[in-house]
Structures are given as structure tokens and as C-alpha cells.
N, C-alpha and C. Protein backbone atom coordinates (compact mmCIF):
# COMPACT_ATOMS: atom_id res chain seq x y z
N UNK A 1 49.70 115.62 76.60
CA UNK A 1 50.29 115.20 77.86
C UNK A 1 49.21 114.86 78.87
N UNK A 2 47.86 115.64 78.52
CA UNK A 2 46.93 115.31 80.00
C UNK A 2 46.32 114.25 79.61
N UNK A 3 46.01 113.62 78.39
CA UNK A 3 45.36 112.41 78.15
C UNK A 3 46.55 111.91 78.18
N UNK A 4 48.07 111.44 78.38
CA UNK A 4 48.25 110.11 79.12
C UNK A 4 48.34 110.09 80.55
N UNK A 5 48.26 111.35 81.19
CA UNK A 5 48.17 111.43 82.54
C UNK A 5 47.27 110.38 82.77
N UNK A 6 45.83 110.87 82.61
CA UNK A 6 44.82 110.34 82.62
C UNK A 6 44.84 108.99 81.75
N UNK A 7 45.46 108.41 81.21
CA UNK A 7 45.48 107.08 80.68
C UNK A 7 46.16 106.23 81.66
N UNK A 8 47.26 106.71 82.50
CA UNK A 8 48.09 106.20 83.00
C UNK A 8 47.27 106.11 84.66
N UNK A 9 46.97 107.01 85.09
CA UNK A 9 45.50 107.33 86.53
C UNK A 9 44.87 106.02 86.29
N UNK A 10 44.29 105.95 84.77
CA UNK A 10 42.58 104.73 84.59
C UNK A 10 43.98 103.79 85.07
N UNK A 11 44.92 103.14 84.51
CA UNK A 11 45.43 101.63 84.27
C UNK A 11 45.33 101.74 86.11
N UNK A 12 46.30 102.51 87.21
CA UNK A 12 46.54 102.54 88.30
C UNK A 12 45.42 102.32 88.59
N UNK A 13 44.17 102.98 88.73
CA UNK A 13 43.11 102.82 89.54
C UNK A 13 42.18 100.79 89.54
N UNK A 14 42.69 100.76 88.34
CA UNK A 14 42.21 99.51 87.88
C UNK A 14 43.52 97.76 88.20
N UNK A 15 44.18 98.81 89.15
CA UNK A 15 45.18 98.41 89.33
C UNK A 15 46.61 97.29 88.24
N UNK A 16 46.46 97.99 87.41
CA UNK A 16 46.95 97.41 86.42
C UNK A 16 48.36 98.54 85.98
N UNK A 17 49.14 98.24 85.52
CA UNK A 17 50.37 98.90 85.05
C UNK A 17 50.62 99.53 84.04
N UNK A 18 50.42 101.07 83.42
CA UNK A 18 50.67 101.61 82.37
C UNK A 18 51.85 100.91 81.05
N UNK A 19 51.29 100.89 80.40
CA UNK A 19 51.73 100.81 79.17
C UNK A 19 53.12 101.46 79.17
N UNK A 20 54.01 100.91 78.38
CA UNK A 20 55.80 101.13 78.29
C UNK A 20 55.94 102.34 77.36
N UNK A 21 56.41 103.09 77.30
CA UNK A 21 56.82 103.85 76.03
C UNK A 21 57.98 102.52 75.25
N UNK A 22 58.07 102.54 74.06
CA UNK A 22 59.36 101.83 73.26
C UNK A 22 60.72 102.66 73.72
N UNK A 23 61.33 102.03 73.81
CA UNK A 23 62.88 102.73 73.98
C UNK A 23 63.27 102.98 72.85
N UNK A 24 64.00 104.44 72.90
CA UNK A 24 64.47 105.35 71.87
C UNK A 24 65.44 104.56 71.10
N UNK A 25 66.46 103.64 72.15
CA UNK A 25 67.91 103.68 71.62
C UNK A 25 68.25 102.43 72.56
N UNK A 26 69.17 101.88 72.08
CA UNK A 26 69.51 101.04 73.16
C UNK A 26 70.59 101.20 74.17
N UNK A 27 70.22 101.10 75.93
CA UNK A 27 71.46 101.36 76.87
C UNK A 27 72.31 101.38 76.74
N UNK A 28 72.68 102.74 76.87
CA UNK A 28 74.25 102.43 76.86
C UNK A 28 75.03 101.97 77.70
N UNK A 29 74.36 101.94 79.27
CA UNK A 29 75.67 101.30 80.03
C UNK A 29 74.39 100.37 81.36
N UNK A 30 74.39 99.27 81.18
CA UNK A 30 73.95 98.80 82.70
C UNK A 30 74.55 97.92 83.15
N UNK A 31 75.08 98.60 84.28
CA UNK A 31 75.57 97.79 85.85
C UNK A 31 74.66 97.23 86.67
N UNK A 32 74.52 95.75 86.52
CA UNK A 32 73.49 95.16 87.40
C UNK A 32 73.96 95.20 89.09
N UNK A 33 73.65 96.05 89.59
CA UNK A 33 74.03 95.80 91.86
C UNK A 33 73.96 94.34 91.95
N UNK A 34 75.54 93.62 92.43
CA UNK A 34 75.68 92.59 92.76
C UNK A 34 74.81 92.16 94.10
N UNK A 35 74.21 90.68 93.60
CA UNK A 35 73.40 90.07 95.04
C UNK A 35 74.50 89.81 95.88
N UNK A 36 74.96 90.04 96.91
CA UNK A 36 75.41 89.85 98.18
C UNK A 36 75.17 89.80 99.77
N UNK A 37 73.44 89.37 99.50
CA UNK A 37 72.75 88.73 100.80
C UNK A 37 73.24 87.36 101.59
N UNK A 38 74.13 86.35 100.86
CA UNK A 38 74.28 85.38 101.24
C UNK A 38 75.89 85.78 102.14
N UNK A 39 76.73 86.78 100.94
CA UNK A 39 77.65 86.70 101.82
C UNK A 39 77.56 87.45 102.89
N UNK A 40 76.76 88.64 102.94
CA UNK A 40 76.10 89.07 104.42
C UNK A 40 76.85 87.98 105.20
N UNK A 41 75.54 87.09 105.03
CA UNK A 41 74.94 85.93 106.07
C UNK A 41 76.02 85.49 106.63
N UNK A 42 77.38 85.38 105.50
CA UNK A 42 78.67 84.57 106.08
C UNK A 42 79.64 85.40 106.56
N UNK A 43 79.78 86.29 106.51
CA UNK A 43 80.31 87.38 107.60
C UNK A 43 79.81 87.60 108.84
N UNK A 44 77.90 87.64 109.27
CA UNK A 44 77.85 87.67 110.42
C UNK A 44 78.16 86.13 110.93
N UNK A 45 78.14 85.08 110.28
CA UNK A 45 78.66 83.59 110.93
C UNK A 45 79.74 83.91 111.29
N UNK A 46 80.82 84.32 110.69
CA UNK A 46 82.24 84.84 110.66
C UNK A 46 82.60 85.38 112.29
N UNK A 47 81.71 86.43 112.23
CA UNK A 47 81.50 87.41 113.49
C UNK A 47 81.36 86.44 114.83
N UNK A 48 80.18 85.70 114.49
CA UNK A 48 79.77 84.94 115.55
C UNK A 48 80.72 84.07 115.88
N UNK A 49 81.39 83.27 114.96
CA UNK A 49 81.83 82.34 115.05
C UNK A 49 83.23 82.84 115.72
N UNK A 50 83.82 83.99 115.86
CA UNK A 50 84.66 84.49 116.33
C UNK A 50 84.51 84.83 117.82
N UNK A 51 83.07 85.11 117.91
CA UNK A 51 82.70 85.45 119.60
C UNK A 51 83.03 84.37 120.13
N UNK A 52 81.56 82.89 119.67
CA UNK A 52 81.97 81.88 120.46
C UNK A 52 83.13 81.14 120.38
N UNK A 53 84.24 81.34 120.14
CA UNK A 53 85.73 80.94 119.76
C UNK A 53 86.52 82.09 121.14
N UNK A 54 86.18 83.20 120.73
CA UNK A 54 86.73 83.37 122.27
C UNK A 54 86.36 83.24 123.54
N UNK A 55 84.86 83.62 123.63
CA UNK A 55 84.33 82.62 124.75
C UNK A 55 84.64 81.29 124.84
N UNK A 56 84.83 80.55 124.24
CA UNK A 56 85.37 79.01 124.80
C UNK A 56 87.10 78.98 125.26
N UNK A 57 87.67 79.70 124.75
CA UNK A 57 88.65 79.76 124.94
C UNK A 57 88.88 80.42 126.13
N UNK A 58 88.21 81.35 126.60
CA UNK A 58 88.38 82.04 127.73
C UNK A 58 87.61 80.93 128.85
N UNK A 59 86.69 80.02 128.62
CA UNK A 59 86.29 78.93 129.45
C UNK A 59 87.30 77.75 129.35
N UNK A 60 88.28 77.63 128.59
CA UNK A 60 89.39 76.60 128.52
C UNK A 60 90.38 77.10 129.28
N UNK A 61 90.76 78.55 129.08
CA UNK A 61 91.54 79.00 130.10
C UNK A 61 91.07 78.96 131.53
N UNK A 62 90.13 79.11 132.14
CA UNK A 62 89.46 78.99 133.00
C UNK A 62 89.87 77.79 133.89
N UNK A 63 89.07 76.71 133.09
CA UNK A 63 88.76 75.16 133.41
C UNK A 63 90.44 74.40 133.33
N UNK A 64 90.74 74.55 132.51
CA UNK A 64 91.84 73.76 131.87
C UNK A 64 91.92 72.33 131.83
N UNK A 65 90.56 71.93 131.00
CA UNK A 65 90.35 70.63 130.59
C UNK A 65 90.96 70.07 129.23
N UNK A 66 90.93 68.90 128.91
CA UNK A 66 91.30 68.68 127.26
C UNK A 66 90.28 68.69 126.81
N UNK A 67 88.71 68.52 127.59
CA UNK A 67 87.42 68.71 126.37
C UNK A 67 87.13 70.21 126.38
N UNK A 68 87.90 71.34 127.27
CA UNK A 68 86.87 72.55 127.07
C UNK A 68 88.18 73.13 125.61
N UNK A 69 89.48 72.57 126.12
CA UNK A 69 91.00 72.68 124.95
C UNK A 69 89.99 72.42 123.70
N UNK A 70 90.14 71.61 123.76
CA UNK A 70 89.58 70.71 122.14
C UNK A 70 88.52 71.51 121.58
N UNK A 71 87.06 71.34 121.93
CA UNK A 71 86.30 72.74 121.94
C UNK A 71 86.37 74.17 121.76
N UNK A 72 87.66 74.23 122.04
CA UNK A 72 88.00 76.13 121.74
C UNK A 72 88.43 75.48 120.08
N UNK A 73 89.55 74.63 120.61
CA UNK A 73 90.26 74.60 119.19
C UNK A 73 89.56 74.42 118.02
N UNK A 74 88.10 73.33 118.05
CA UNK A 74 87.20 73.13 117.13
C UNK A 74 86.77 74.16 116.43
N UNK A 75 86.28 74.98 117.86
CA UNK A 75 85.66 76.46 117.26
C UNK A 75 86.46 76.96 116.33
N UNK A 76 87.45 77.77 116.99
CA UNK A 76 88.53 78.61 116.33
C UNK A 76 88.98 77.87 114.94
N UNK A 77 88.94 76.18 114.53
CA UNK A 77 89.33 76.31 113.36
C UNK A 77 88.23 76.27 112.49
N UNK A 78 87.10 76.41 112.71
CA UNK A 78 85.43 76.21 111.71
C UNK A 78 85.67 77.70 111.47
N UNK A 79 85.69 78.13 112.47
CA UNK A 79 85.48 79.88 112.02
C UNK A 79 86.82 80.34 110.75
N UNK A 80 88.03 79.69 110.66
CA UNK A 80 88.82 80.21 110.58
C UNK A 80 88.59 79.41 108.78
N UNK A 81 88.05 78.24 109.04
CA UNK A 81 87.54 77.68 107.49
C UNK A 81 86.55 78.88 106.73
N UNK A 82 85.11 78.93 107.67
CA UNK A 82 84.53 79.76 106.74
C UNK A 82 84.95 81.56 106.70
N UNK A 83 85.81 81.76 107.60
CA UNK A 83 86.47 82.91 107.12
C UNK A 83 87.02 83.35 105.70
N UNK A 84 87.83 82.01 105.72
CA UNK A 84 88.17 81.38 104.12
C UNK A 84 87.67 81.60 103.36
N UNK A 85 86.44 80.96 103.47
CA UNK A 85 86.21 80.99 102.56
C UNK A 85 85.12 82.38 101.87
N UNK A 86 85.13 82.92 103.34
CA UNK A 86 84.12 84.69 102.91
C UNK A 86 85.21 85.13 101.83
N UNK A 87 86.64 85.30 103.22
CA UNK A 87 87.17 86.10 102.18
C UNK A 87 87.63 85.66 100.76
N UNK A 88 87.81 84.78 100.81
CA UNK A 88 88.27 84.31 98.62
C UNK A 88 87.15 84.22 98.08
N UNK A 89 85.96 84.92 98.30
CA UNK A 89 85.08 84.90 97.09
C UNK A 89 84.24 85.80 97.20
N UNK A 90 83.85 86.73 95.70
CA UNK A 90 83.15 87.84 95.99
C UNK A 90 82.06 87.24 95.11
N UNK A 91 81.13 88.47 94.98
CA UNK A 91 80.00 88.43 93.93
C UNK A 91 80.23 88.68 92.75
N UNK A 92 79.52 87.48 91.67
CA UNK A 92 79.68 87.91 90.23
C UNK A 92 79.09 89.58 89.55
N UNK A 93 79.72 90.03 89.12
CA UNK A 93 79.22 91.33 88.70
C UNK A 93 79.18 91.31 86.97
N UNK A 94 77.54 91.49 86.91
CA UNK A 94 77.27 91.73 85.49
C UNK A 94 76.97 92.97 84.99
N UNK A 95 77.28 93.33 83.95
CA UNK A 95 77.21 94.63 83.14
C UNK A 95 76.49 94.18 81.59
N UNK A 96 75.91 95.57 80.84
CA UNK A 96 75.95 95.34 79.66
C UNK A 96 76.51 96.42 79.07
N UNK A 97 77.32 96.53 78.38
CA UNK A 97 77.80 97.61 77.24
C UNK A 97 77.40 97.57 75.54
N UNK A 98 76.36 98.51 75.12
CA UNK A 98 76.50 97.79 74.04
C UNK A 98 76.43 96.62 73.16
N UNK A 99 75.74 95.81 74.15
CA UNK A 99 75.06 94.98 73.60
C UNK A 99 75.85 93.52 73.98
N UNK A 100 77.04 94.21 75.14
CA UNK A 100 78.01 92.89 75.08
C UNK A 100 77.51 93.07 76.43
N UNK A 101 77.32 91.37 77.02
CA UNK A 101 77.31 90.84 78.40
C UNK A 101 78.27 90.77 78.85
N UNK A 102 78.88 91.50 80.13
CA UNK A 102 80.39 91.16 81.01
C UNK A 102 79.87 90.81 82.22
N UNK A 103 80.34 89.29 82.39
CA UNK A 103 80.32 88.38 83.34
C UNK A 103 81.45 88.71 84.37
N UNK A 104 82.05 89.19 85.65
CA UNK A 104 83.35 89.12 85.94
C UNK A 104 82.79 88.53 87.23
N UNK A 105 83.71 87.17 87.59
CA UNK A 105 83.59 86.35 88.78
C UNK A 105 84.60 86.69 89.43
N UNK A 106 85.59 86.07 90.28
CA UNK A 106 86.45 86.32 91.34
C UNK A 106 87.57 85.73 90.25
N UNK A 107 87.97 86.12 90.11
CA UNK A 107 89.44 85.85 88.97
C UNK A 107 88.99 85.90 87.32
N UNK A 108 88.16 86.39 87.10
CA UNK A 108 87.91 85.35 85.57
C UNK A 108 87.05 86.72 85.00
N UNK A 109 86.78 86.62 83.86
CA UNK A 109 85.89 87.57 82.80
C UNK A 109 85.39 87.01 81.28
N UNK A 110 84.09 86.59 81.32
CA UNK A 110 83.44 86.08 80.17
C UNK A 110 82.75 87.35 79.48
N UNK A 111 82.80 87.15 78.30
CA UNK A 111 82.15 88.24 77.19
C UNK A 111 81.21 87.51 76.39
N UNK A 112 79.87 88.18 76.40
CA UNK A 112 79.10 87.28 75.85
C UNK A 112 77.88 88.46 74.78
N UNK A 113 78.03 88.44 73.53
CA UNK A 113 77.29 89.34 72.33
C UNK A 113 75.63 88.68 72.54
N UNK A 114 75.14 90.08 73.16
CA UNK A 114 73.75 89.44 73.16
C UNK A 114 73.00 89.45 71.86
N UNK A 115 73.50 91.02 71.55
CA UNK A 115 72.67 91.65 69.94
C UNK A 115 73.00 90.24 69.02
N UNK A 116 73.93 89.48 68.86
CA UNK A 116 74.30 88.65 68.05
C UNK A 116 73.17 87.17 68.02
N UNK A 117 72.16 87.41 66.86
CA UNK A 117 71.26 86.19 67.12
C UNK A 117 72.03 84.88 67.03
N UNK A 118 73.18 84.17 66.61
CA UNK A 118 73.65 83.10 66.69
C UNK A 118 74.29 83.26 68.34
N UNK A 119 74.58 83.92 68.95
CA UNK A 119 74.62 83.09 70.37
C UNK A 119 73.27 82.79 71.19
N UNK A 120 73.63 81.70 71.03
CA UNK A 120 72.53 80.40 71.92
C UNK A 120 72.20 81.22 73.06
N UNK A 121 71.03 81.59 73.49
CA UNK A 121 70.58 82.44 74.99
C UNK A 121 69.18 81.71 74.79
N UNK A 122 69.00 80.96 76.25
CA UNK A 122 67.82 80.17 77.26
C UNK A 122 67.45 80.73 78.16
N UNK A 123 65.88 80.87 78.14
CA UNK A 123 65.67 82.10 79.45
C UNK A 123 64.62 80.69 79.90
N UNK A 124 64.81 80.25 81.55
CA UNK A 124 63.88 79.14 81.81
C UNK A 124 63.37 79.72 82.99
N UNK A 125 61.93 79.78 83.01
CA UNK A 125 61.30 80.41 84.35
C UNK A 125 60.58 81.81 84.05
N UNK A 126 59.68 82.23 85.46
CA UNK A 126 59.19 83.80 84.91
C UNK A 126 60.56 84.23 86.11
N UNK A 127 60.54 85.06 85.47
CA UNK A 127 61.38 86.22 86.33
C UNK A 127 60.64 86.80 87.64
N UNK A 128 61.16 86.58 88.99
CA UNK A 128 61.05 86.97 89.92
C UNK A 128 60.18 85.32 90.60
N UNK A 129 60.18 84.50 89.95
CA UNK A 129 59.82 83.06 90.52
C UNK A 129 60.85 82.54 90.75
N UNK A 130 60.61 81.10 91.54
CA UNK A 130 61.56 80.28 91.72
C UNK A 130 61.74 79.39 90.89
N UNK A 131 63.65 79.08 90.13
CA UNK A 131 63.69 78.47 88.91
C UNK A 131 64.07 79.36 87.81
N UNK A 132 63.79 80.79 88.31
CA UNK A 132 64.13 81.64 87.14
C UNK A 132 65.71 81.60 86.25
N UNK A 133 66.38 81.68 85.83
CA UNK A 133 67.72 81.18 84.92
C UNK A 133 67.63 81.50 83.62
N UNK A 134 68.64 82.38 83.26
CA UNK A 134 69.57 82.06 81.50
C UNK A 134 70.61 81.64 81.61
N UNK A 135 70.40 80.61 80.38
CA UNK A 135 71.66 79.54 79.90
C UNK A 135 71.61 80.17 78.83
N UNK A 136 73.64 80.58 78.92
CA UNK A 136 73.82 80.98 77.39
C UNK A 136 75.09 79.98 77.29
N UNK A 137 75.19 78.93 76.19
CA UNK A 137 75.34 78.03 75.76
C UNK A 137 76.64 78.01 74.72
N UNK A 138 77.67 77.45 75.44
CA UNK A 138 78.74 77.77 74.46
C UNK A 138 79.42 76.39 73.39
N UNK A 139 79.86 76.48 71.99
CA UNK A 139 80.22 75.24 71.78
C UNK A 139 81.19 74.36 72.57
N UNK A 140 81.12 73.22 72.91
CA UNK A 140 82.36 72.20 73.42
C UNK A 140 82.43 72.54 74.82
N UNK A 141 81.29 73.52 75.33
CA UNK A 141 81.44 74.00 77.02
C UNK A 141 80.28 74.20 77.67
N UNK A 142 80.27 73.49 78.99
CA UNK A 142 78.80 73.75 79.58
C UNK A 142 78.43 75.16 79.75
N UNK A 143 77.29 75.17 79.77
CA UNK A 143 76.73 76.27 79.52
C UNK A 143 77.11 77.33 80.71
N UNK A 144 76.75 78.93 80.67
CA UNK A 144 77.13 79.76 81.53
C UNK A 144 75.96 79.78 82.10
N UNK A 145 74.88 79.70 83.49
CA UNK A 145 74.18 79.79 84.00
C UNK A 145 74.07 81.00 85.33
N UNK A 146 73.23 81.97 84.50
CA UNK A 146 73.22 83.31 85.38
C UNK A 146 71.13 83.16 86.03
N UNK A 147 71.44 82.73 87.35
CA UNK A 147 70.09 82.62 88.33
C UNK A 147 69.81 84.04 88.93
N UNK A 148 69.05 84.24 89.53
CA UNK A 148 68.44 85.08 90.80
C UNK A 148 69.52 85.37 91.77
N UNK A 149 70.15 84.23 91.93
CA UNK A 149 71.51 84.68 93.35
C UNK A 149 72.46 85.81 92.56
N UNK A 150 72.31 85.71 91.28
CA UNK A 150 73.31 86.83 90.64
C UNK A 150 73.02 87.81 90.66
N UNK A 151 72.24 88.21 89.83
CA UNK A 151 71.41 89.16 89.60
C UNK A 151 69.81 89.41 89.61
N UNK A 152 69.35 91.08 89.50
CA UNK A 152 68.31 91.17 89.66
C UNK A 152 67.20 90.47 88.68
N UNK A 153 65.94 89.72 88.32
CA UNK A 153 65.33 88.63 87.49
C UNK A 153 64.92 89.56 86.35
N UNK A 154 64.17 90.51 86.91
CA UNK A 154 63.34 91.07 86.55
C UNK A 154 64.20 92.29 85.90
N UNK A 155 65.22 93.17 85.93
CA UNK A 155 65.79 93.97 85.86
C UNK A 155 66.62 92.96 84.41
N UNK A 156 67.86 91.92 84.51
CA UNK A 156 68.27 91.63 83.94
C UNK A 156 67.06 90.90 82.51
N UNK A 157 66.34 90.65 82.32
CA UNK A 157 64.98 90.20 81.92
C UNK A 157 65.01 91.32 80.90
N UNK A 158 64.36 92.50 81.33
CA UNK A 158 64.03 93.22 80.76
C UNK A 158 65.51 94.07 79.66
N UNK A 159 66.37 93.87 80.32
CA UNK A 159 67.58 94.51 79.28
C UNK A 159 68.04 93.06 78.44
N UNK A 160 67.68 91.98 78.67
CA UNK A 160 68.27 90.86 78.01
C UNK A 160 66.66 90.70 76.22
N UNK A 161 65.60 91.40 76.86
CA UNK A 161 64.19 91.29 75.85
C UNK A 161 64.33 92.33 75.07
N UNK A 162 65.37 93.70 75.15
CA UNK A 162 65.51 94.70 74.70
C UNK A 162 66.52 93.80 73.75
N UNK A 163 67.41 93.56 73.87
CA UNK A 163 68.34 92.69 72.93
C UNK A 163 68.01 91.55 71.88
N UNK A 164 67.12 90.69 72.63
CA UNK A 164 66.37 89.15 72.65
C UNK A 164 65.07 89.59 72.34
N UNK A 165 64.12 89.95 71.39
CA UNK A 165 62.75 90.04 72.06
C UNK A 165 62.23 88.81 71.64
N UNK A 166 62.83 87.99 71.48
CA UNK A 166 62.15 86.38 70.98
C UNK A 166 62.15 85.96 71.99
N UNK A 167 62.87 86.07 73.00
CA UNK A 167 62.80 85.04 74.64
C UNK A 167 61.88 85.31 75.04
């Protein structure tokens, strides 16, 4: 145990990254944490877009023009579009069980056998760059394309090479 301490000290000091142990067995369960930075972003628009919608409206009440009218109304219906569209759409959530990929989007659920070398799997890019992407490739159907906005690169990478080690 104290010589890999000390094996693992030299790589750090040399700033370099210890060596992997092999995995015993293969995962049994990973839940990749859905990316949901973007829809953040469209909820606080949401927010905002709700302030300045009542501020104009409270300056239409005010004024009682047809351009400050029109202007509230503009507001109030942009906000009320991308409200829309926050709320009807969530984040894809990927899992692996066993060797099976579960894709589940906002209505829908794809199953995809990684252990299985005849399904077609494309890994294009390094992981954690820009461009990173797997295409897994179905007959008679464009391909399923899981990027960076989905999931983690580097995280999904490494459980897809445990399956794949040819990619």
C-alpha cells in the first residue's frame, strides 16, 4: 500500500495523473446529471421578461397611448412564447444499466445495447473540447446524436470505453 502511495505522490508532483486501477466489474447503474444550464438561462428570460411586461403595462396604464398599449402587449406575448416554450421541454436524461443506454427525452425513450459490438457507435472529438459527439447509428434512421449540451464528455466517455474500448 505505501509504494502506491508513493507512486501516486511521484505522478502528482510531476504533475501528471496516477495510473487507473482496471475495473473489477462492470457498473451497475449510471445516471448521467442532466445539463440544464441553458434552461436556467430561459427561465431567468422568463422572469425578466415578465418584469418588463409589467412595467410597460403599468406605463400603458399610466400614459394611455396605442404605442405604450402595443408595447405592453408585444412584451407580454414574447414572454408568454418563450414561457412555452421553457415549460414543454425538459432535459434529455441518460442512464446506463447494464450495458443498455436509456435515452429519455420529453415524451419518448430510446434503448440502445452498448456491450453489443454490431451497434454502430461514433465517438467524434476529444471529450471536454468543442465538437465533442457520439453518433450511434441506426438502420433506415438518422443517427441518434448525444453532444456536450447532454451530457457530461468526459464522464459519459469513460463509461461508453468501459463498454467500447475500440473508440
Amino acid at each position: 500500500a505505501a509504494r502506491s502511495v508513493f507512486s501516486d505522490f511521484a505522478h502528482q508532483t510531476r504533475g501528471e495523473t496516477p495510473p487507473r486501477p482496471a475495473p473489477s466489474g462492470p457498473p451497475p447503474q449510471v445516471d448521467f446529471a442532466p445539463r440544464a444550464a441553458l434552461r436556467r438561462l430561459v427561465g431567468l428570460l422568463v422572469l425578466a421578461g415578465v418584469a418588463a411586461s409589467g412595467y410597460l403595462a403599468w406605463q400603458a396604464w399610466q400614459v394611455r397611448t396605442e404605442e405604450r398599449l402595443g408595447l405592453a402587449g408585444i412584451a407580454l406575448l414574447s414572454t408568454a412564447v418563450v414561457w412555452a416554450v421553457w415549460a414543454g421541454s425538459s432535459p434529455p436524461r441518460l442512464s446506463v444499466r447494464g450495458g443498455q443506454l436509456e435515452i429519455r427525452r420529453s415524451g419518448g425513450r430510446q434503448v440502445f445495447d452498448l456491450a453489443n459490438r454490431y451497434t454502430d457507435i461514433e465517438l467524434l472529438g476529444t471529450p471536454g473540447r468543442r465538437g465533442w459527439r457520439v453518433l450511434i447509428h441506426r438502420r433506415g434512421m438518422s443517427p441518434v446524436e448525444i453532444d456536450s449540451s447532454m451530457v457530461d464528455p468526459r464522464g459519459f466517455t469513460e463509461v461508453l470505453r468501459y463498454y467500447r474500448p475500440d473508440l
